[in-house]
Protein backbone atom coordinates (compact mmCIF):
# COMPACT_ATOMS: atom_id res chain seq x y z
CA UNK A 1 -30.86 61.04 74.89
CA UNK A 2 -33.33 58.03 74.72
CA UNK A 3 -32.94 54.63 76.48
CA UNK A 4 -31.22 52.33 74.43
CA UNK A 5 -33.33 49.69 76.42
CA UNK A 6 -36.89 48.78 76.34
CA UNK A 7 -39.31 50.13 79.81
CA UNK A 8 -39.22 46.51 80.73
CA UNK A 9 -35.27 45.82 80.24
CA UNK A 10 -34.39 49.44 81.99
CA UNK A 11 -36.28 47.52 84.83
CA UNK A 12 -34.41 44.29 84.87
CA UNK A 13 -31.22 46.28 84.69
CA UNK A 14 -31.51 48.48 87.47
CA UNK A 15 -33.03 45.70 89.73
CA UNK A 16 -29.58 44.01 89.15
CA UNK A 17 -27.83 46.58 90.71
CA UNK A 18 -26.86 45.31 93.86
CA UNK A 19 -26.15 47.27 97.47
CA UNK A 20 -23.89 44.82 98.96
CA UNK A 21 -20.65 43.69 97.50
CA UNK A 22 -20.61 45.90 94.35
CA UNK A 23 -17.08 45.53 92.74
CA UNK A 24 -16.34 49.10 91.95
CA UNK A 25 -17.31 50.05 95.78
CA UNK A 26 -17.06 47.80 98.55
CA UNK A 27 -15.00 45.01 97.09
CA UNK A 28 -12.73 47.91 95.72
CA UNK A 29 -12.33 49.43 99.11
CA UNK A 30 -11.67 45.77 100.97
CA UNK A 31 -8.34 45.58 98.48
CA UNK A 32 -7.28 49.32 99.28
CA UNK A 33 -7.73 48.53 103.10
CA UNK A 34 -5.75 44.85 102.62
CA UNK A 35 -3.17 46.61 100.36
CA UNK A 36 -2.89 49.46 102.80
CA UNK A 37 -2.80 47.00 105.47
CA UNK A 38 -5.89 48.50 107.39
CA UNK A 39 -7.51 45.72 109.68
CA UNK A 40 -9.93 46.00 112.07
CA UNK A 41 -12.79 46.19 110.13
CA UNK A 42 -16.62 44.71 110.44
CA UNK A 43 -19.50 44.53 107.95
CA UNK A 44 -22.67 44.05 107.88
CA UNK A 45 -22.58 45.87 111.48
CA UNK A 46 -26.39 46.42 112.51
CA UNK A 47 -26.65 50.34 112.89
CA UNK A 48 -28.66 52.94 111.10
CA UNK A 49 -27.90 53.66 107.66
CA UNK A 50 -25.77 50.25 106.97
CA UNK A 51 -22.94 51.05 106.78
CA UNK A 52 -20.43 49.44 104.47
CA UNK A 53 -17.68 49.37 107.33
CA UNK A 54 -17.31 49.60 111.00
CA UNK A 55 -14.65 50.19 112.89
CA UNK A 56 -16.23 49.46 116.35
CA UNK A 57 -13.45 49.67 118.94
CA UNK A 58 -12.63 52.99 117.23
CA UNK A 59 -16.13 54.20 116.92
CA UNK A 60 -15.23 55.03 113.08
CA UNK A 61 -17.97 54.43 109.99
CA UNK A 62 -16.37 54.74 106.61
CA UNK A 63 -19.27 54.63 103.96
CA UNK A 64 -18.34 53.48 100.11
CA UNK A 65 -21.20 55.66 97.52
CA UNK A 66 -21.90 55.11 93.90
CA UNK A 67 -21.68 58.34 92.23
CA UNK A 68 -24.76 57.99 90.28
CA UNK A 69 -26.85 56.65 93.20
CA UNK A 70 -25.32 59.28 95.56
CA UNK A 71 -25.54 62.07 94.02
CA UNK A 72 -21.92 63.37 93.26
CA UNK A 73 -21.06 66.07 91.23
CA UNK A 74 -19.20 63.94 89.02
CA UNK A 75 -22.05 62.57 87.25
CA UNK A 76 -23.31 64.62 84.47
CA UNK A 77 -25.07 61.52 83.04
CA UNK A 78 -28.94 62.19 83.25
CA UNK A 79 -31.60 59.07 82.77
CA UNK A 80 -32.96 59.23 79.42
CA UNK A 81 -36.77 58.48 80.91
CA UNK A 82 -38.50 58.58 84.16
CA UNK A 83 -36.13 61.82 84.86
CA UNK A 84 -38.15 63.34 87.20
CA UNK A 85 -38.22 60.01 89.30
CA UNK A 86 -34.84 59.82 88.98
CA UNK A 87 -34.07 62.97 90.20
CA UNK A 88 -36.29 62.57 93.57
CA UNK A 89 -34.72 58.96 94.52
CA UNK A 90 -31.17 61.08 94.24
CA UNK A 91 -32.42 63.51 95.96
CA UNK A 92 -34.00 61.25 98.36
CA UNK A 93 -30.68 59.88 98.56
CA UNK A 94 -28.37 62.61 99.31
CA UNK A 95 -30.73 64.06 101.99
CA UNK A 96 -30.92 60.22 103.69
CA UNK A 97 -26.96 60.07 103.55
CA UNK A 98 -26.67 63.78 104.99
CA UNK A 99 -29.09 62.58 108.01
CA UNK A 100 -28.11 59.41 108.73
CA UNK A 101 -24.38 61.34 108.44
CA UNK A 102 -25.35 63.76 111.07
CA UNK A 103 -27.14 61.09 113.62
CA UNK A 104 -24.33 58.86 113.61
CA UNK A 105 -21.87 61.42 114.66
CA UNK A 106 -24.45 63.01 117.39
CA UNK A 107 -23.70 59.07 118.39
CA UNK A 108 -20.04 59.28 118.96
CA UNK A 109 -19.46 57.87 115.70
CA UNK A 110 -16.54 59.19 113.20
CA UNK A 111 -18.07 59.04 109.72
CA UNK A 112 -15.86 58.65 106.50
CA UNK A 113 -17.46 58.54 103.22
CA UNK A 114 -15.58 58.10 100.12
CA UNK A 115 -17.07 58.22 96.41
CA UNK A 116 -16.60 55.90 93.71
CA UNK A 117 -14.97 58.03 91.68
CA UNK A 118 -12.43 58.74 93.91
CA UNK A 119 -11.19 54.80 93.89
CA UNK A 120 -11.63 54.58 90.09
CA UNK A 121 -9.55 57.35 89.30
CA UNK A 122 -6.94 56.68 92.27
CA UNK A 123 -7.71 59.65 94.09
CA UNK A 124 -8.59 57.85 97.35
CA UNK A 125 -5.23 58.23 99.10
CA UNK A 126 -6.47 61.18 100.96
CA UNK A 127 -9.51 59.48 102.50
CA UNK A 128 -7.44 56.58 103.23
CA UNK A 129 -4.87 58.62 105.30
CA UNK A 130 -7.53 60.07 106.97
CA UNK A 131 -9.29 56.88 108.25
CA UNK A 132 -5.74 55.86 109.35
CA UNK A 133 -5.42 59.22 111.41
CA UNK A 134 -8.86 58.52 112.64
CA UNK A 135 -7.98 54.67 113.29
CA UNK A 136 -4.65 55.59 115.07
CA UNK A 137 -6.62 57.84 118.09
């Protein structure tokens, strides 16, 4: 399938794309916490990978990932140029999550990371239970 956007749009677009404060992630995930009445939370918490929250007094990390960015198995959706680029930032991606992952708990750190999907479709309530298990040691 080709780009239905010029070289130099495609470019504008995904510049756009922002880290911090994405609606479908993070600000998603701040309204499942409020609704679910989880507190306790920091951002913006200087430690390796950045994570999206930090639970500090109970050492917990719970990371919010875009599907697409993240690699998830969810995503069939393949760029329509530049696809071998594409492919290495993913996979770039998914190996930087699975170390930073692995470091953090070698820390002391818990480390939660739920997908995007997974508060679209309402299938977060599993991941949420877990954090408050994790919260409540």
């Amino acid at each position: 399938m080709t780009d239905v956007f010029s070289k130099e749009k495609r470019s504008q677009v995904m510049s756009a794309v922002r880290s911090k404060g994405n609606k479908s992630t993070e600000i998603a995930l701040i309204n499942i916490f409020k609704s679910c009445k989880i507190s306790g939370w920091r951002r913006n918490f200087n430690l390796i990978g950045k994570p999206d929250f930090v639970f500090p007094k109970q050492k917990l990390i719970v990371f919010v990932d875009g599907c697409y960015w993240h690699g998830h198995s969810c995503r069939e959706r393949k760029p329509g140029e530049n696809n071998e680029y594409w492919k290495q930032k993913i996979d770039r991606n998914k190996i930087r999550d699975r170390t930073v992952t692995k470091r953090l708990r070698k820390e002391g750190w818990g480390v939660v990371r739920v997908w995007e999907c997974e508060i679209k479709k309402k299938r977060h309530g599993k991941k949420i239970q877990l954090i408050k298990d994790l919260l409540a040691k």
